[in-house]
Structures are given as C-alpha cells and as structure tokens.
PDB file of N, CA and C in Angstrom:
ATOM      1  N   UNK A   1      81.020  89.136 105.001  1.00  0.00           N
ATOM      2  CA  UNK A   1      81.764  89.917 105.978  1.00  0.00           C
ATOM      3  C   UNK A   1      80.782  90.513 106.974  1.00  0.00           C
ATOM      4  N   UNK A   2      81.103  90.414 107.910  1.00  0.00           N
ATOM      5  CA  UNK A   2      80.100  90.904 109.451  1.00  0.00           C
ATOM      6  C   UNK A   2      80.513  92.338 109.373  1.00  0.00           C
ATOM      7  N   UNK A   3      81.285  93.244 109.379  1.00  0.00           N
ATOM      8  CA  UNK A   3      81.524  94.710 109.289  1.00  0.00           C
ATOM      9  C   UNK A   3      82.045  94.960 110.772  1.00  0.00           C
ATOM     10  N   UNK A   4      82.476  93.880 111.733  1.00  0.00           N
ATOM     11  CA  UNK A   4      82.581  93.875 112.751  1.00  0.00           C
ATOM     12  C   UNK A   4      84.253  94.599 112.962  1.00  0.00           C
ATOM     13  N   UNK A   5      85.191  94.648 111.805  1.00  0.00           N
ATOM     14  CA  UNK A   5      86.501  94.993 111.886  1.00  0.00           C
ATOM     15  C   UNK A   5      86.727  96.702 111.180  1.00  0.00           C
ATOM     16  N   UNK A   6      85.573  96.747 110.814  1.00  0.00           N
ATOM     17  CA  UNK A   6      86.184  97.910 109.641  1.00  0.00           C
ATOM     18  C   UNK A   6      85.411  98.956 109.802  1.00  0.00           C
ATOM     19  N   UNK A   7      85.248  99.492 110.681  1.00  0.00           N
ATOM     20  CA  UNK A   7      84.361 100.743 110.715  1.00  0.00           C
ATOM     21  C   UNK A   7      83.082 100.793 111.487  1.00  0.00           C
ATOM     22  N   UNK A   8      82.420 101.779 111.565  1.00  0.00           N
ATOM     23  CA  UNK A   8      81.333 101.523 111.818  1.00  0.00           C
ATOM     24  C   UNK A   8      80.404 101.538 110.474  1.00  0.00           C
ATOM     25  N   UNK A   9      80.632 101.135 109.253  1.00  0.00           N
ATOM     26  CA  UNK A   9      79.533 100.715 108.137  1.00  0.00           C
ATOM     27  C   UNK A   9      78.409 101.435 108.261  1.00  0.00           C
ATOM     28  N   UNK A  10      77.498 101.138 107.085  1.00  0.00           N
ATOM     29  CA  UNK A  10      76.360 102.110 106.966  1.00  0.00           C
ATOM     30  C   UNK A  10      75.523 101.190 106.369  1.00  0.00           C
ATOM     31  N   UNK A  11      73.956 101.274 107.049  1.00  0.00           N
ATOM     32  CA  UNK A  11      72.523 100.310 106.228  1.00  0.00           C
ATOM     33  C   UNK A  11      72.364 100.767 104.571  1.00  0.00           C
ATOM     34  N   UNK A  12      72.324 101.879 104.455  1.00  0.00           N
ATOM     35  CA  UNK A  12      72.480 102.467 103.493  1.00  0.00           C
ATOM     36  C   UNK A  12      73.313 103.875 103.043  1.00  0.00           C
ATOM     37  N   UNK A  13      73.218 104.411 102.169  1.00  0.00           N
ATOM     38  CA  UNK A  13      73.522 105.901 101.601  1.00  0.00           C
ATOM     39  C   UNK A  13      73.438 106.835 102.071  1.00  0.00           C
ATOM     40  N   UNK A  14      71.808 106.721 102.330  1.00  0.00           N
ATOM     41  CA  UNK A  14      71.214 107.996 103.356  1.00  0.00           C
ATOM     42  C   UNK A  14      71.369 107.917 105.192  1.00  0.00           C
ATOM     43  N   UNK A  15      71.858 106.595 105.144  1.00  0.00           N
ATOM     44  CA  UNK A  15      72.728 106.767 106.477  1.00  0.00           C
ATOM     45  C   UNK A  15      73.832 106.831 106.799  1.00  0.00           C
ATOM     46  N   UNK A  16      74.467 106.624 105.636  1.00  0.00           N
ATOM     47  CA  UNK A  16      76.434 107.018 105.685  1.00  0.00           C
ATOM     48  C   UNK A  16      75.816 108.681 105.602  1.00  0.00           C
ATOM     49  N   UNK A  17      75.237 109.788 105.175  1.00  0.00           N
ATOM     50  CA  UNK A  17      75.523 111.165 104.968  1.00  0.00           C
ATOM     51  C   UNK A  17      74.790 111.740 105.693  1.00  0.00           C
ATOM     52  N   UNK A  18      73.878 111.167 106.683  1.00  0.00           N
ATOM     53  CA  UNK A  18      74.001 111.475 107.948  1.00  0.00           C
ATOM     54  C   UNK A  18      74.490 111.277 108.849  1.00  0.00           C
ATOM     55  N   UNK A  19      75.364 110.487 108.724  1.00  0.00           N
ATOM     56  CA  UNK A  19      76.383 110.391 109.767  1.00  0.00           C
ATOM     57  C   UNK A  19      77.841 111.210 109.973  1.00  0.00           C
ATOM     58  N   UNK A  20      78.748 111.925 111.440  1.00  0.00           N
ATOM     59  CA  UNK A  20      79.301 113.043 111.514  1.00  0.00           C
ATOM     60  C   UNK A  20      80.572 112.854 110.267  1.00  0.00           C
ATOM     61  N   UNK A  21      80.337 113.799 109.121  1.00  0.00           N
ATOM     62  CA  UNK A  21      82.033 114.023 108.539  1.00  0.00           C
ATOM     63  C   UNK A  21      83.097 113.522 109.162  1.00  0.00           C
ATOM     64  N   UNK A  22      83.953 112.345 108.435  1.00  0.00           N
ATOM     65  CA  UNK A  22      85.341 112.510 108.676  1.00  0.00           C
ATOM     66  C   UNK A  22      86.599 113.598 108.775  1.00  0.00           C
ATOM     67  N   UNK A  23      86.646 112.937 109.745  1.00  0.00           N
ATOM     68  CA  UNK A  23      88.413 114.435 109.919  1.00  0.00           C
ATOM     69  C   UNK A  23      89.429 113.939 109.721  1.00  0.00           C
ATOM     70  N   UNK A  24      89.862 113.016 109.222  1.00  0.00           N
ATOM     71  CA  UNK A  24      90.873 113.014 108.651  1.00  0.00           C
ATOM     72  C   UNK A  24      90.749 111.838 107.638  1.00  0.00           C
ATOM     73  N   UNK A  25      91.290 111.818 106.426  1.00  0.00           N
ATOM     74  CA  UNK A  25      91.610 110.769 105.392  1.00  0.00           C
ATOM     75  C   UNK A  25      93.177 110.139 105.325  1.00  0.00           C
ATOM     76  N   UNK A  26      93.043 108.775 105.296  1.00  0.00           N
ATOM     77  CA  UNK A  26      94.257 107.894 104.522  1.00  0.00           C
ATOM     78  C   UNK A  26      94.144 107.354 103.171  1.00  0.00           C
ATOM     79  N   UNK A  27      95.343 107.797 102.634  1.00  0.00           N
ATOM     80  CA  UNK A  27      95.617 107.438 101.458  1.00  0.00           C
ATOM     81  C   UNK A  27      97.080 107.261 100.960  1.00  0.00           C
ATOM     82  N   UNK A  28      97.180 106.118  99.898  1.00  0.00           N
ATOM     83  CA  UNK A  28      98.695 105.843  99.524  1.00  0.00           C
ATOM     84  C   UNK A  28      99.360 107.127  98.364  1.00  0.00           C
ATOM     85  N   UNK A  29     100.501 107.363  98.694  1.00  0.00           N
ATOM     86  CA  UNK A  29     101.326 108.061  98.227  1.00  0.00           C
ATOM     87  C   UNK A  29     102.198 107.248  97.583  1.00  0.00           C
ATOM     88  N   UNK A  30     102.750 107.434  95.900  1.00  0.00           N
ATOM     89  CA  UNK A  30     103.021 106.493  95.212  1.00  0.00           C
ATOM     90  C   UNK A  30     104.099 107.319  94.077  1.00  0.00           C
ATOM     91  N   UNK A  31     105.284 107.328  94.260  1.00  0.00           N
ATOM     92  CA  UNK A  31     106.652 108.417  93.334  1.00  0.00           C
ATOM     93  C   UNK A  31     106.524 106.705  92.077  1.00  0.00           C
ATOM     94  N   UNK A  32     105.897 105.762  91.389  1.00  0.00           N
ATOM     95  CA  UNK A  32     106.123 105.279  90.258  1.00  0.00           C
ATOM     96  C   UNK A  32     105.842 106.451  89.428  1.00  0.00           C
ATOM     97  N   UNK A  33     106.786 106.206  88.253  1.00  0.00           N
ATOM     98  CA  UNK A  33     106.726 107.195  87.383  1.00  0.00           C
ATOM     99  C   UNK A  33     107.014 108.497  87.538  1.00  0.00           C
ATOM    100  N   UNK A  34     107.551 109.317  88.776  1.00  0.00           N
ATOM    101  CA  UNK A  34     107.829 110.238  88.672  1.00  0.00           C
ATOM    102  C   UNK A  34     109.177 110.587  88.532  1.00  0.00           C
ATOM    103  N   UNK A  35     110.021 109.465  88.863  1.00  0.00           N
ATOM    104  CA  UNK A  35     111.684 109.725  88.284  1.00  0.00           C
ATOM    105  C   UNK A  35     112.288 110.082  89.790  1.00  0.00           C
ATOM    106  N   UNK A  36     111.499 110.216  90.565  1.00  0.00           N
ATOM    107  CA  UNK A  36     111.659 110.411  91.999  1.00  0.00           C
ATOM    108  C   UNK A  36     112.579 109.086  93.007  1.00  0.00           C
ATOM    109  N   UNK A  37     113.254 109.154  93.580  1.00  0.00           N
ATOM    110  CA  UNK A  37     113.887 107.809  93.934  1.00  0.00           C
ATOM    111  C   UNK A  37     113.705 107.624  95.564  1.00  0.00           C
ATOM    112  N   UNK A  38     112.386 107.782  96.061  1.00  0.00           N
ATOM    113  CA  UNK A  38     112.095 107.991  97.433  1.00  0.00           C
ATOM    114  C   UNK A  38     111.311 106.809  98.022  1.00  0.00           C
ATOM    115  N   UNK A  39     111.026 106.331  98.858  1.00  0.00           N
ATOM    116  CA  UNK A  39     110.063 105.203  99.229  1.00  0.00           C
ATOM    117  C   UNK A  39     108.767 106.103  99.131  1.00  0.00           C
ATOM    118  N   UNK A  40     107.391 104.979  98.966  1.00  0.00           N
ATOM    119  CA  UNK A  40     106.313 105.324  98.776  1.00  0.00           C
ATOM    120  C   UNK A  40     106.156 105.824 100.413  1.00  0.00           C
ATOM    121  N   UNK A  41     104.737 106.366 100.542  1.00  0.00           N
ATOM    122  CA  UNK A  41     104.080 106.836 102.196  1.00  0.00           C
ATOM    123  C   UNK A  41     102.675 106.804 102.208  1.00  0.00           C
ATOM    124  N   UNK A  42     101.875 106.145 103.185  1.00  0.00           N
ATOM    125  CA  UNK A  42     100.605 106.554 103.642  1.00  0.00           C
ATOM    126  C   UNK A  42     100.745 108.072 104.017  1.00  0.00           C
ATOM    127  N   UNK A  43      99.832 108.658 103.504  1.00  0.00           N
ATOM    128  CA  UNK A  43      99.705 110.298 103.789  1.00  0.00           C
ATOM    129  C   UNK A  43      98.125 110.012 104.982  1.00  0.00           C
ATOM    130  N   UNK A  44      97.895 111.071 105.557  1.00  0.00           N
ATOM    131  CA  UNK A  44      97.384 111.806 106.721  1.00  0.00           C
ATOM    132  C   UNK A  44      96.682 112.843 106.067  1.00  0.00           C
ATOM    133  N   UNK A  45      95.447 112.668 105.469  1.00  0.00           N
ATOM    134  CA  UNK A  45      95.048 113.833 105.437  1.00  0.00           C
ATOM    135  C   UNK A  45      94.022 114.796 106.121  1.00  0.00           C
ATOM    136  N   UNK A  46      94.035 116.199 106.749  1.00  0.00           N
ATOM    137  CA  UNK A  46      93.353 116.983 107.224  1.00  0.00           C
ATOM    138  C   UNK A  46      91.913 116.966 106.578  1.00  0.00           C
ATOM    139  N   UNK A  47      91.013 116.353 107.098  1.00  0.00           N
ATOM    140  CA  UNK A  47      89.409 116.770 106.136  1.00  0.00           C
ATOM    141  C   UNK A  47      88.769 117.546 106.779  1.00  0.00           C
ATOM    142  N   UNK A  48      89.347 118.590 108.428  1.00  0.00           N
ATOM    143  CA  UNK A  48      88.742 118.881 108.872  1.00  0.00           C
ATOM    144  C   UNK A  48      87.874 120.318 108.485  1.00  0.00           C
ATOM    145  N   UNK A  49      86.982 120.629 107.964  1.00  0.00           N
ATOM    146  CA  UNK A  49      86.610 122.279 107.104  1.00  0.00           C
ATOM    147  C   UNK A  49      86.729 123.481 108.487  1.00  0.00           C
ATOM    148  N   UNK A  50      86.936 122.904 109.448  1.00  0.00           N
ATOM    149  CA  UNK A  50      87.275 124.266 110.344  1.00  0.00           C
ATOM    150  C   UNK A  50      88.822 124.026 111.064  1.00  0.00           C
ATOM    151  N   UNK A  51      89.693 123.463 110.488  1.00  0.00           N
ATOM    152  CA  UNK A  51      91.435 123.631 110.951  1.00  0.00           C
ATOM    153  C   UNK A  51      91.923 124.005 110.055  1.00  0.00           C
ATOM    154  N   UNK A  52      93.659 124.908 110.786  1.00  0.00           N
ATOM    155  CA  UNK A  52      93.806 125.513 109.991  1.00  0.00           C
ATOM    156  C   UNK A  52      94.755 125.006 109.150  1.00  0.00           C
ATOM    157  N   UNK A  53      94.635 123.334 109.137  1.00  0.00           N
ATOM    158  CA  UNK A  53      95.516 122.721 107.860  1.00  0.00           C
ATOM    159  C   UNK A  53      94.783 121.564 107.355  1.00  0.00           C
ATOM    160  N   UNK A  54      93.024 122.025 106.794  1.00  0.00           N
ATOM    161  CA  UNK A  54      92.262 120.964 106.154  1.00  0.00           C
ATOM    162  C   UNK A  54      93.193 121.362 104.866  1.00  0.00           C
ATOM    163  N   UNK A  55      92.814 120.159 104.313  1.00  0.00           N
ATOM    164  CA  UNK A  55      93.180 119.600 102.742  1.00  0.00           C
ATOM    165  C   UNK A  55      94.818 119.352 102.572  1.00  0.00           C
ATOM    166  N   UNK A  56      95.509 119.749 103.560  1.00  0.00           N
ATOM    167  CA  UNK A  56      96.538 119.333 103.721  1.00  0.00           C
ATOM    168  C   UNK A  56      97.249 117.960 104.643  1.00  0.00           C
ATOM    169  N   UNK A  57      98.656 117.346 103.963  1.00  0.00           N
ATOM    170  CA  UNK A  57      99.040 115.909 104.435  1.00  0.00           C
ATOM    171  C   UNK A  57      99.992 116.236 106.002  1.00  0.00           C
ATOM    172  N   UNK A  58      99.031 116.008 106.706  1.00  0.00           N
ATOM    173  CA  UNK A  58      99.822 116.138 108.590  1.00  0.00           C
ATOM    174  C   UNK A  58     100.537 114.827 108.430  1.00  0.00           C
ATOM    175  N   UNK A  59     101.173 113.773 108.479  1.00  0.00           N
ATOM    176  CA  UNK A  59     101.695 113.075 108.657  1.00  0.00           C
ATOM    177  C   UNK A  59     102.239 111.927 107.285  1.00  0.00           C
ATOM    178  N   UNK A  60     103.402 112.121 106.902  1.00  0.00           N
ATOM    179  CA  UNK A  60     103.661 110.549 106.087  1.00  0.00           C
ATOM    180  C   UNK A  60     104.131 109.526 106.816  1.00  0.00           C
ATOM    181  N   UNK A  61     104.058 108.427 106.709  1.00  0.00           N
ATOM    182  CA  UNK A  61     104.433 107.075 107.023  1.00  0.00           C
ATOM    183  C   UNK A  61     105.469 106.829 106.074  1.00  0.00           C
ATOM    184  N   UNK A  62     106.544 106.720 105.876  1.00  0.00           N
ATOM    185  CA  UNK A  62     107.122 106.213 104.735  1.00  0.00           C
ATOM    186  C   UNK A  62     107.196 104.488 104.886  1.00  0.00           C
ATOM    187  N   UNK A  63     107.683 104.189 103.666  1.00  0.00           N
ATOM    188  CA  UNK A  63     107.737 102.621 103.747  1.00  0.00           C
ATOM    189  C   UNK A  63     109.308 102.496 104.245  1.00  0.00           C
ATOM    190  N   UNK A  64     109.858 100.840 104.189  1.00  0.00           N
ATOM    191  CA  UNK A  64     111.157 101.220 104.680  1.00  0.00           C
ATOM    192  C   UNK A  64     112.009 100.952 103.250  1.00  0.00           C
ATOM    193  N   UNK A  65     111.659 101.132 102.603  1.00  0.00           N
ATOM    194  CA  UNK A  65     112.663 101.084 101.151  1.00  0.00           C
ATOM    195  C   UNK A  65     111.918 101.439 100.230  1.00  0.00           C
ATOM    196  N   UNK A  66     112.519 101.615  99.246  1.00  0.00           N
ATOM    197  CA  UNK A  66     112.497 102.254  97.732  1.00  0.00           C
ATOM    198  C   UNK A  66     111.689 101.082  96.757  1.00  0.00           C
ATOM    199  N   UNK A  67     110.773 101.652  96.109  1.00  0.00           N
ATOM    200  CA  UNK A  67     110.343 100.013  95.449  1.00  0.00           C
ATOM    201  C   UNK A  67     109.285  98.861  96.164  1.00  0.00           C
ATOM    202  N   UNK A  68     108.510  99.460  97.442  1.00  0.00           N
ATOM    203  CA  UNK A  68     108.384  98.232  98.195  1.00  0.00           C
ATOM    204  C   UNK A  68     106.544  98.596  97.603  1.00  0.00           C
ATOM    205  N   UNK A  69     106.482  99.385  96.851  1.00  0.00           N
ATOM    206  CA  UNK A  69     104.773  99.471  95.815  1.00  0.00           C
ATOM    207  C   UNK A  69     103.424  98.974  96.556  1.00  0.00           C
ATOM    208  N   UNK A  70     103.194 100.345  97.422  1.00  0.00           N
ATOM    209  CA  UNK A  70     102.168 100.110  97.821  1.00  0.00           C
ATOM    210  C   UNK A  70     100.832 100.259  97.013  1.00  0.00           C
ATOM    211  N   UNK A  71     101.132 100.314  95.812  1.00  0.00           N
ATOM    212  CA  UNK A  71      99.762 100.476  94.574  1.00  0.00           C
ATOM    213  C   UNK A  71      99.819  98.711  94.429  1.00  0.00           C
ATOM    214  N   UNK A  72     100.244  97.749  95.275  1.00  0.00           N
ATOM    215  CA  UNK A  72     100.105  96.624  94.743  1.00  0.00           C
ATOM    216  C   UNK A  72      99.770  96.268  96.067  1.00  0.00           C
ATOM    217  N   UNK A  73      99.343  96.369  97.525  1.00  0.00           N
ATOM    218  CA  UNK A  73      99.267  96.183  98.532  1.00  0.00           C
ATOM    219  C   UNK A  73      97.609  95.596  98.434  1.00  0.00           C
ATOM    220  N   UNK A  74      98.046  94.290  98.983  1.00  0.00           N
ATOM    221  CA  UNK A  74      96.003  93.703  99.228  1.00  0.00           C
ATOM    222  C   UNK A  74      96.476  92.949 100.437  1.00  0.00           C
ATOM    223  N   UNK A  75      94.920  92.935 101.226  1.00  0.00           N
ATOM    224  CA  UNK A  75      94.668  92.443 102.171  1.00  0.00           C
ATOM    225  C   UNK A  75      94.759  90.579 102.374  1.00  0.00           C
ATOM    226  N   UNK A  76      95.147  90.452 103.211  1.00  0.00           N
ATOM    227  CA  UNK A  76      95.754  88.938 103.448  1.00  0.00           C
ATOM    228  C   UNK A  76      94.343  87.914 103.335  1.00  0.00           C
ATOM    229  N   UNK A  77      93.102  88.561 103.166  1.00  0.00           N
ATOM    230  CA  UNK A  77      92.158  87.342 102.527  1.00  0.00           C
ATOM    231  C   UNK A  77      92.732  87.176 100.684  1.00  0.00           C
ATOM    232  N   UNK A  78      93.460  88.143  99.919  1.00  0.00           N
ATOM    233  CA  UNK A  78      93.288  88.408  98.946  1.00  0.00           C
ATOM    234  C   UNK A  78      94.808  87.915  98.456  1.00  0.00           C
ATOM    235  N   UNK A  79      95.413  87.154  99.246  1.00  0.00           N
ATOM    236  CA  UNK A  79      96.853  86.789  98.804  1.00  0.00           C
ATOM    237  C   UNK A  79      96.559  85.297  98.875  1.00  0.00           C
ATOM    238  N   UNK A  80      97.268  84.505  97.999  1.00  0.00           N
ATOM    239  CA  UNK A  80      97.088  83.539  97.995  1.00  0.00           C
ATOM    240  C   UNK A  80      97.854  82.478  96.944  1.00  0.00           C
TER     241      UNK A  80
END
C-alpha cells in the first residue's frame, strides 16, 4: 500500500507523536446485544482538550436499517 489514500501516515512512532493531536475521532456504534432495536451509527467524536464538548459524540450517522452490522463492515480489497 502507497499510503497515498489514507492519511497522512507516519515513518515511524516518534513521528506519529510529534505530529499535531487529532480533533476529532470516528468510531462504530454497535446496539448487538443490548436488546435495543435501533440501527447501528458512526459516532463523531470531540478529541478536542480545549472545547467545550471534548470526549463527547457531536454527530451520529445512523445506518438505514436495523441489523445492517457494522461490526462486520470490511473494506472492498477484503471482500471477496
């Protein structure tokens, strides 16, 4: 993989943690097992340490139905 799609990547360790903090995180939101009957959502999260809604989810995405399991979601090199 060239790293040409996904970020700006890092040579190493000590150059991903010098490089500026993220402000915001994505991550899947997932009601299996909770008895909950809602579609899953990409959440939005605040990482910013000086706003006044870090650690909190600014935005869901919901999916468009109930069941559609984004804990099973892979990238289209990975389907096959």
């Amino acid at each position: 993989m060239d790293g040409a799609c996904c970020g700006p990547g890092y040579a190493s360790s000590a150059e991903a943690i010098r490089a500026p903090r993220e402000k915001l995180l994505y991550t899947i939101a997932i009601y299996t097992g909770t008895g909950i009957q809602k579609p899953d959502y990409l959440a939005t999260v605040d990482a910013d340490p000086d706003s006044p809604t870090c650690s909190q989810v600014i935005h869901r995405l919901e999916m468009p139905a109930i069941g559609d399991e984004l804990h099973h979601l892979r990238r289209p090199a990975d389907q096959g």
